[in-house]
Structure formats: C-alpha cells, structure tokens
N, C-alpha and C. Protein backbone atom coordinates (compact mmCIF):
# COMPACT_ATOMS: atom_id res chain seq x y z
N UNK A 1 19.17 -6.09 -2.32
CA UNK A 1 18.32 -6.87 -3.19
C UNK A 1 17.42 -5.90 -3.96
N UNK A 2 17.46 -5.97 -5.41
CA UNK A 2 16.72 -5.08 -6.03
C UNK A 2 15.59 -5.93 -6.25
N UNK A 3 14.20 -5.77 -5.67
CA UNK A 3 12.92 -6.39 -6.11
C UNK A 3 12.75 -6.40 -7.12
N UNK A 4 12.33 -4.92 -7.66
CA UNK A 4 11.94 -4.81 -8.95
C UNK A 4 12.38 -5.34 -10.19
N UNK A 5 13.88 -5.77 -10.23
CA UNK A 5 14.53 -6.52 -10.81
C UNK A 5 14.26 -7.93 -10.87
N UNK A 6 14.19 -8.51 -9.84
CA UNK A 6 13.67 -9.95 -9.36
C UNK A 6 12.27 -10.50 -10.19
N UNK A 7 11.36 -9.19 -9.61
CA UNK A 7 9.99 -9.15 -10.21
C UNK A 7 10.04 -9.16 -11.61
N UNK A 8 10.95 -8.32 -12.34
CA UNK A 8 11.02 -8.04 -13.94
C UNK A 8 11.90 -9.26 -14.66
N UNK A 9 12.20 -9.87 -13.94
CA UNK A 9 13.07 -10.89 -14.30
C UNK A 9 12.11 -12.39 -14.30
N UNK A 10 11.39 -12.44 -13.17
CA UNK A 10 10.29 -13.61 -13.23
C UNK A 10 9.09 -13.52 -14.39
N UNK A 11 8.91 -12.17 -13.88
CA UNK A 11 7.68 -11.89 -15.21
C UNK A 11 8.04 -11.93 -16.54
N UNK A 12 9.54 -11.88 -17.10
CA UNK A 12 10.15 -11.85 -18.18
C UNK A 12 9.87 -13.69 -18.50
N UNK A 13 10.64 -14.50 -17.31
CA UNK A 13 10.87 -15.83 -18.02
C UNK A 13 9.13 -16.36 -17.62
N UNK A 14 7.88 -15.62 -17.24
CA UNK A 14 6.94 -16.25 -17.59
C UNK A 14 6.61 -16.44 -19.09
N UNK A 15 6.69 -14.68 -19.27
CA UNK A 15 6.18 -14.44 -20.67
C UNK A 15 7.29 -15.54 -22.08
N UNK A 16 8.38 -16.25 -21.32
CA UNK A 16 9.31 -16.59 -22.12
C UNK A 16 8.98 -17.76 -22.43
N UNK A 17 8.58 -18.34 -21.18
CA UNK A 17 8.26 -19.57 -21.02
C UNK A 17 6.42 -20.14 -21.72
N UNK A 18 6.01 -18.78 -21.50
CA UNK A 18 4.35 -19.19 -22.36
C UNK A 18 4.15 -19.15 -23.82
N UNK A 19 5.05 -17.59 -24.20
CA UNK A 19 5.34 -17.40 -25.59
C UNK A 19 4.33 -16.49 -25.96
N UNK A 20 3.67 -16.15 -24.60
CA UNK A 20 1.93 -14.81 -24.75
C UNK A 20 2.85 -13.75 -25.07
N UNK A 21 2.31 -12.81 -25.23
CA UNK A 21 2.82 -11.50 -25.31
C UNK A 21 2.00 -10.75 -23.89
N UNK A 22 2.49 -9.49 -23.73
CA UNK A 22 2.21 -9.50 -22.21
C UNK A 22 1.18 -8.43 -21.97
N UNK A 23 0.26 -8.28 -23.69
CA UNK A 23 -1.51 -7.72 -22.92
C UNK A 23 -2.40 -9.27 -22.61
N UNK A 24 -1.63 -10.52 -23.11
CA UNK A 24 -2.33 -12.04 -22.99
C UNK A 24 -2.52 -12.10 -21.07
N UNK A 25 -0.64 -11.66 -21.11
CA UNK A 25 -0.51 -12.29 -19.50
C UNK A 25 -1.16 -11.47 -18.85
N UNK A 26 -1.58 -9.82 -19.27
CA UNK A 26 -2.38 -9.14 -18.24
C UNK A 26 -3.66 -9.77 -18.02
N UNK A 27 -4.02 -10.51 -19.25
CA UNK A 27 -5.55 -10.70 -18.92
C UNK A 27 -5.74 -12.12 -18.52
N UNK A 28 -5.25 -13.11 -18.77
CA UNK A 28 -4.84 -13.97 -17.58
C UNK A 28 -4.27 -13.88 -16.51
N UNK A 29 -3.61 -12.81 -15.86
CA UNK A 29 -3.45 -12.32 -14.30
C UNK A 29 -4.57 -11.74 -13.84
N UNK A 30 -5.22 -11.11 -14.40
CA UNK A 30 -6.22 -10.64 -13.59
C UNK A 30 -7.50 -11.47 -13.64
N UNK A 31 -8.05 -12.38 -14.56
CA UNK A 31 -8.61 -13.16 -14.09
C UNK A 31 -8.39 -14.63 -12.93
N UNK A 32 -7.09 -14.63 -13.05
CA UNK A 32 -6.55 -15.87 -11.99
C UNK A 32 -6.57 -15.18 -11.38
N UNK A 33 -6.34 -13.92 -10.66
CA UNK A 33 -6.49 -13.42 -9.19
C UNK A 33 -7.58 -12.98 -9.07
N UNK A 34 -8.55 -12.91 -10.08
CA UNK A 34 -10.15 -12.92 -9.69
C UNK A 34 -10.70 -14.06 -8.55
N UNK A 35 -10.11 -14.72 -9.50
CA UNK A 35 -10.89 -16.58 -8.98
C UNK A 35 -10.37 -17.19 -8.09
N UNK A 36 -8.76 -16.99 -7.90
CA UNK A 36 -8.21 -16.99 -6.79
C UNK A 36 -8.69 -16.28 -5.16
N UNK A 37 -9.06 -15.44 -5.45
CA UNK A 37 -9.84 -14.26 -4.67
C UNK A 37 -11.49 -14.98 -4.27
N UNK A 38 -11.64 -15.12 -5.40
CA UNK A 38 -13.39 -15.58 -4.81
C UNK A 38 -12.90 -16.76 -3.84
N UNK A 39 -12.17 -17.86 -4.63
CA UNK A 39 -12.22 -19.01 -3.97
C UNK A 39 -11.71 -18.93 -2.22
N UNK A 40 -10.84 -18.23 -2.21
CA UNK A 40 -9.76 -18.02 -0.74
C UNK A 40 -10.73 -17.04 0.04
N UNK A 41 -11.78 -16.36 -0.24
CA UNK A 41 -12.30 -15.47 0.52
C UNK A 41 -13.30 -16.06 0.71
N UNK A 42 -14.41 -16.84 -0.16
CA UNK A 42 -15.77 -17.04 0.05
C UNK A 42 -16.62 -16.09 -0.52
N UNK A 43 -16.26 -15.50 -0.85
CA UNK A 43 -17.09 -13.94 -1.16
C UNK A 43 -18.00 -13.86 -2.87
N UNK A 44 -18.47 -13.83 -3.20
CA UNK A 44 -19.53 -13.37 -4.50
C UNK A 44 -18.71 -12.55 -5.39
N UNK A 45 -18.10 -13.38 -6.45
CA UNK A 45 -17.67 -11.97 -7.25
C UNK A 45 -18.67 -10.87 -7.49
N UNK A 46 -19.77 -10.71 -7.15
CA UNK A 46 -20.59 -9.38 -7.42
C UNK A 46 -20.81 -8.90 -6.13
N UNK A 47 -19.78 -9.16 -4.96
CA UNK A 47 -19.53 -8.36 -4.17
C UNK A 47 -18.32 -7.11 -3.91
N UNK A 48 -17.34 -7.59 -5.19
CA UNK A 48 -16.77 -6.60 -5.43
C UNK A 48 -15.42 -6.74 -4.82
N UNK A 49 -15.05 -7.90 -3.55
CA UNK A 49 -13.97 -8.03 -2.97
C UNK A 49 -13.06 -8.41 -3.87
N UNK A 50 -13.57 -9.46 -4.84
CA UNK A 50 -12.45 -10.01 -5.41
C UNK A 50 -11.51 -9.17 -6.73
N UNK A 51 -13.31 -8.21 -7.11
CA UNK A 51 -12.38 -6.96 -7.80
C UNK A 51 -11.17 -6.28 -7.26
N UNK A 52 -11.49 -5.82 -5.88
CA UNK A 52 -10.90 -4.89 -5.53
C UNK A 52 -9.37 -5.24 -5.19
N UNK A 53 -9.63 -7.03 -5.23
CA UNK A 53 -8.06 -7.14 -4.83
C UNK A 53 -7.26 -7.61 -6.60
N UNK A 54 -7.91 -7.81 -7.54
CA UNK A 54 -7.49 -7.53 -8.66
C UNK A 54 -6.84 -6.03 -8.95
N UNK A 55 -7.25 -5.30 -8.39
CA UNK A 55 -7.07 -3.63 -9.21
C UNK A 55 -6.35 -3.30 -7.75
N UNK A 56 -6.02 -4.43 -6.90
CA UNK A 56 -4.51 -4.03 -6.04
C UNK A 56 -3.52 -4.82 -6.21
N UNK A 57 -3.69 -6.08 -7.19
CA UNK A 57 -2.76 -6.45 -7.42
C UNK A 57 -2.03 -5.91 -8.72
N UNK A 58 -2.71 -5.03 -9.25
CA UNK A 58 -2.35 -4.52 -10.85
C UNK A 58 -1.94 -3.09 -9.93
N UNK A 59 -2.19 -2.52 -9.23
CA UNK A 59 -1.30 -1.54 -9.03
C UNK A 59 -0.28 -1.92 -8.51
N UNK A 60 0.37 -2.72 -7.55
CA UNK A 60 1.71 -3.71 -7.42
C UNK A 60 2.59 -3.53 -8.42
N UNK A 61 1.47 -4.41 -9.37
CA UNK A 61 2.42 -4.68 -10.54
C UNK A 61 2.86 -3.53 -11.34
N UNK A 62 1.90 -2.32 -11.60
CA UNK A 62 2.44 -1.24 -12.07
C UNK A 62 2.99 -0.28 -11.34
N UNK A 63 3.21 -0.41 -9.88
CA UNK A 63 4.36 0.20 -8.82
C UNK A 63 5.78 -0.45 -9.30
N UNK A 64 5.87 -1.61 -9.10
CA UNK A 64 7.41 -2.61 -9.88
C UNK A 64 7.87 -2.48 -10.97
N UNK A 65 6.59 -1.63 -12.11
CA UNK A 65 6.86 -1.79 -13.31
C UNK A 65 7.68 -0.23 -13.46
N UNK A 66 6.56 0.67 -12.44
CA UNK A 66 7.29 1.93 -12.51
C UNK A 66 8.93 2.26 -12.03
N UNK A 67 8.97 1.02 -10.66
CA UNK A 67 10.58 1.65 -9.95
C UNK A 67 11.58 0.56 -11.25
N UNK A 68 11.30 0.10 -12.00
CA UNK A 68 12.21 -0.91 -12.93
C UNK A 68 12.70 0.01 -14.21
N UNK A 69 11.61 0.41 -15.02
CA UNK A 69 11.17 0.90 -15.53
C UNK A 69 11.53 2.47 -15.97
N UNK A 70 10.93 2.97 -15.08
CA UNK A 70 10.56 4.35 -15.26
C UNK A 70 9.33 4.50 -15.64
N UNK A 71 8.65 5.76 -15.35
CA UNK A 71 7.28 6.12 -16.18
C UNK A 71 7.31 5.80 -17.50
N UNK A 72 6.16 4.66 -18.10
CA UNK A 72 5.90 4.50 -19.47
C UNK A 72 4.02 4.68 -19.44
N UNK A 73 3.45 5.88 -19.52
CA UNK A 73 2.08 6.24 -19.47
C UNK A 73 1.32 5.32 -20.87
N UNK A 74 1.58 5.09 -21.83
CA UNK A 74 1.29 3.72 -22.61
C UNK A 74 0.78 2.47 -22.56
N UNK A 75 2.07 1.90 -21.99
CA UNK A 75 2.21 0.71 -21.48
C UNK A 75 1.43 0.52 -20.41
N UNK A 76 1.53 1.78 -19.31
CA UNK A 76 0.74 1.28 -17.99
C UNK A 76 -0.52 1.64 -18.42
N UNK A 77 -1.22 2.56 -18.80
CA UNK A 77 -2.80 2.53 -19.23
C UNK A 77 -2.81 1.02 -19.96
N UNK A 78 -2.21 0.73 -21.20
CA UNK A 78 -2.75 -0.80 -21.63
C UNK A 78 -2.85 -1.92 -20.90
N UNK A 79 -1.64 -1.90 -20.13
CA UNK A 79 -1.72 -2.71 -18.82
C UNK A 79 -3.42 -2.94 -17.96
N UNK A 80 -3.51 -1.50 -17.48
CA UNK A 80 -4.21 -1.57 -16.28
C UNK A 80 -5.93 -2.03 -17.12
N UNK A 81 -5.73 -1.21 -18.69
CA UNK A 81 -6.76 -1.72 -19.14
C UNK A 81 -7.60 -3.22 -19.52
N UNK A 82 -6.02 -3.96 -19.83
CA UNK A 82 -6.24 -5.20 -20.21
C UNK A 82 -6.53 -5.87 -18.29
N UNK A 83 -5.91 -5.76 -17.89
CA UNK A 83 -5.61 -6.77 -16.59
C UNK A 83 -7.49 -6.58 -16.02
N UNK A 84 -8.07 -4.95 -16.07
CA UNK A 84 -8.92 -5.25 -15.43
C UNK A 84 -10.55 -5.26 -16.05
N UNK A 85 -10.49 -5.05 -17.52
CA UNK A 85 -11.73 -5.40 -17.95
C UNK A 85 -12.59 -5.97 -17.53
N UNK A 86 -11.63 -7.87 -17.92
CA UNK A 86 -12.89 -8.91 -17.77
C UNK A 86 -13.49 -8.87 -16.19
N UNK A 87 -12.13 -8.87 -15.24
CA UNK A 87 -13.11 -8.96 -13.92
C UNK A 87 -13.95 -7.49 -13.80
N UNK A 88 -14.26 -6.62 -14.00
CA UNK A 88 -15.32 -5.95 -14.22
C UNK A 88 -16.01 -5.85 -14.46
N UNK A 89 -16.16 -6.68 -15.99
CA UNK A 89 -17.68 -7.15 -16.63
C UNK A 89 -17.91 -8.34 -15.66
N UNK A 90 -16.84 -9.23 -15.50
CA UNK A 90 -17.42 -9.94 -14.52
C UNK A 90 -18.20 -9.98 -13.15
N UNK A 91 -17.47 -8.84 -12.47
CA UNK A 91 -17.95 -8.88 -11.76
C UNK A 91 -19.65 -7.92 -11.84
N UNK A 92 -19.81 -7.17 -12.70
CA UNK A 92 -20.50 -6.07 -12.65
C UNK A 92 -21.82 -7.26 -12.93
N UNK A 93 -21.60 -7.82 -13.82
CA UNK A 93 -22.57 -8.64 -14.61
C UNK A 93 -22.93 -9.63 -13.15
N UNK A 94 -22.39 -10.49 -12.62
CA UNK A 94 -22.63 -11.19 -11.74
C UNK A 94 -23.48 -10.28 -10.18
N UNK A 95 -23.10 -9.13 -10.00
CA UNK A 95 -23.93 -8.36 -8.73
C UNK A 95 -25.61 -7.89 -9.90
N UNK A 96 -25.37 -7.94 -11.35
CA UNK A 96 -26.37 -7.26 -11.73
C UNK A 96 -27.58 -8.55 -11.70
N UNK A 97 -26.97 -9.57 -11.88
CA UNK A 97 -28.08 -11.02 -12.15
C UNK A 97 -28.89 -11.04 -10.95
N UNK A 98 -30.28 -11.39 -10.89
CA UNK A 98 -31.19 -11.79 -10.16
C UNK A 98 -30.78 -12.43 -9.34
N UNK A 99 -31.22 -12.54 -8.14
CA UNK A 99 -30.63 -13.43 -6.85
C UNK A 99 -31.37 -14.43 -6.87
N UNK A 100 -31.09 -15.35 -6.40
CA UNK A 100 -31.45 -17.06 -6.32
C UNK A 100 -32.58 -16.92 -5.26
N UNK A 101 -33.40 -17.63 -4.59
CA UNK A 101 -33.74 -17.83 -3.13
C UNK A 101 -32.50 -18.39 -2.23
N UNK A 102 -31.82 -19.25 -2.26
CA UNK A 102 -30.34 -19.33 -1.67
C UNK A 102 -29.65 -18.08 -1.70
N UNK A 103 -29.54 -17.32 -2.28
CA UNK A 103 -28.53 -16.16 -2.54
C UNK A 103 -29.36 -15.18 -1.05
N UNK A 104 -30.35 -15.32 -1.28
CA UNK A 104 -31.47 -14.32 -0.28
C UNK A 104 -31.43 -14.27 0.99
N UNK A 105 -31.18 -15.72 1.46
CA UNK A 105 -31.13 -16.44 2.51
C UNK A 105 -30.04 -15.85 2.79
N UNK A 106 -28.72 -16.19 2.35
CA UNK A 106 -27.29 -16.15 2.91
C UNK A 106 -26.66 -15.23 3.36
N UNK A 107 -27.60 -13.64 2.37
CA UNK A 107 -26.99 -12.82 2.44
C UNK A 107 -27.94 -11.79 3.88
C-alpha cells in the first residue's frame, strides 16, 4: 500500500471537489485543526497546544508531500507558510489579551 499515494490522491479530489487552489486549502487546514484542537483538548488557544499540533499536522503533510513528491523547497515553504500564519497570529494574539477574572481562577 503506497500511503503517500492514497494521501495525494484524497487531497487531490478535495481540492477537486472545492475548486480552492491549494494555498486556500492550506489555510483552511490549519485553521480547522486549530479549532479542532482547542475544542477536543480543552485547552486556550494562547496556550499554544493547539498550535503545536497544527505545525505537526503540517509537517505530516509535508513528510507525504515529500515521499510522493520529491523535494519541492517552494512549494513546501508556501505550504508551511500559508497553513501556519493565521493560527499564530491567533494564537499569539489570544495568550497576549488580558485575562478575564475567570481566566485567573482556572488557571
């Protein structure tokens, strides 16, 4: 069973099926596995968990992209750039905001 094939083949009929081009789908993957992440963990996006499993799911994806593929240094910098911006500002911005009195308590 070739994964990477499997993988390049699903991610193909997403992008086929949405009609994005695929710096759109980076940046809607990495925010759905932002939020996905907060929600399934509990955790504060300005705690940084949900980053961290964003910028492991984008190396995944650019491990699959590499054994399919081959090295494309381009593509994977635009990749890794688009996928992980927003949750960065997101998250950066959200640990930088003032804490609540609830927030104080919990933590």
């Amino acid at each position: 069973m070739d994964i990477p094939a499997l993988y390049h083949s699903f991610i193909t009929w997403i992008g086929d099926g949405t009609g994005l081009p695929d710096s759109i789908l980076h940046i809607h993957a990495g925010l759905a596995v932002l939020l996905v992440t907060r929600i399934l963990t509990r955790r504060s996006l300005g705690s940084f968990i949900p980053f961290a499993l964003v910028v492991v799911a984008e190396g995944a994806n650019e491990l699959l992209d590499y054994l399919h593929y081959g090295w494309r240094p381009a593509d994977t910098y635009s990749d890794i750039a688009n996928t992980l911006f927003w949750p960065l500002v997101i998250s950066v911005a959200v640990r930088m905001r003032p804490m609540t009195l609830r927030d104080r308590r919990s933590s």
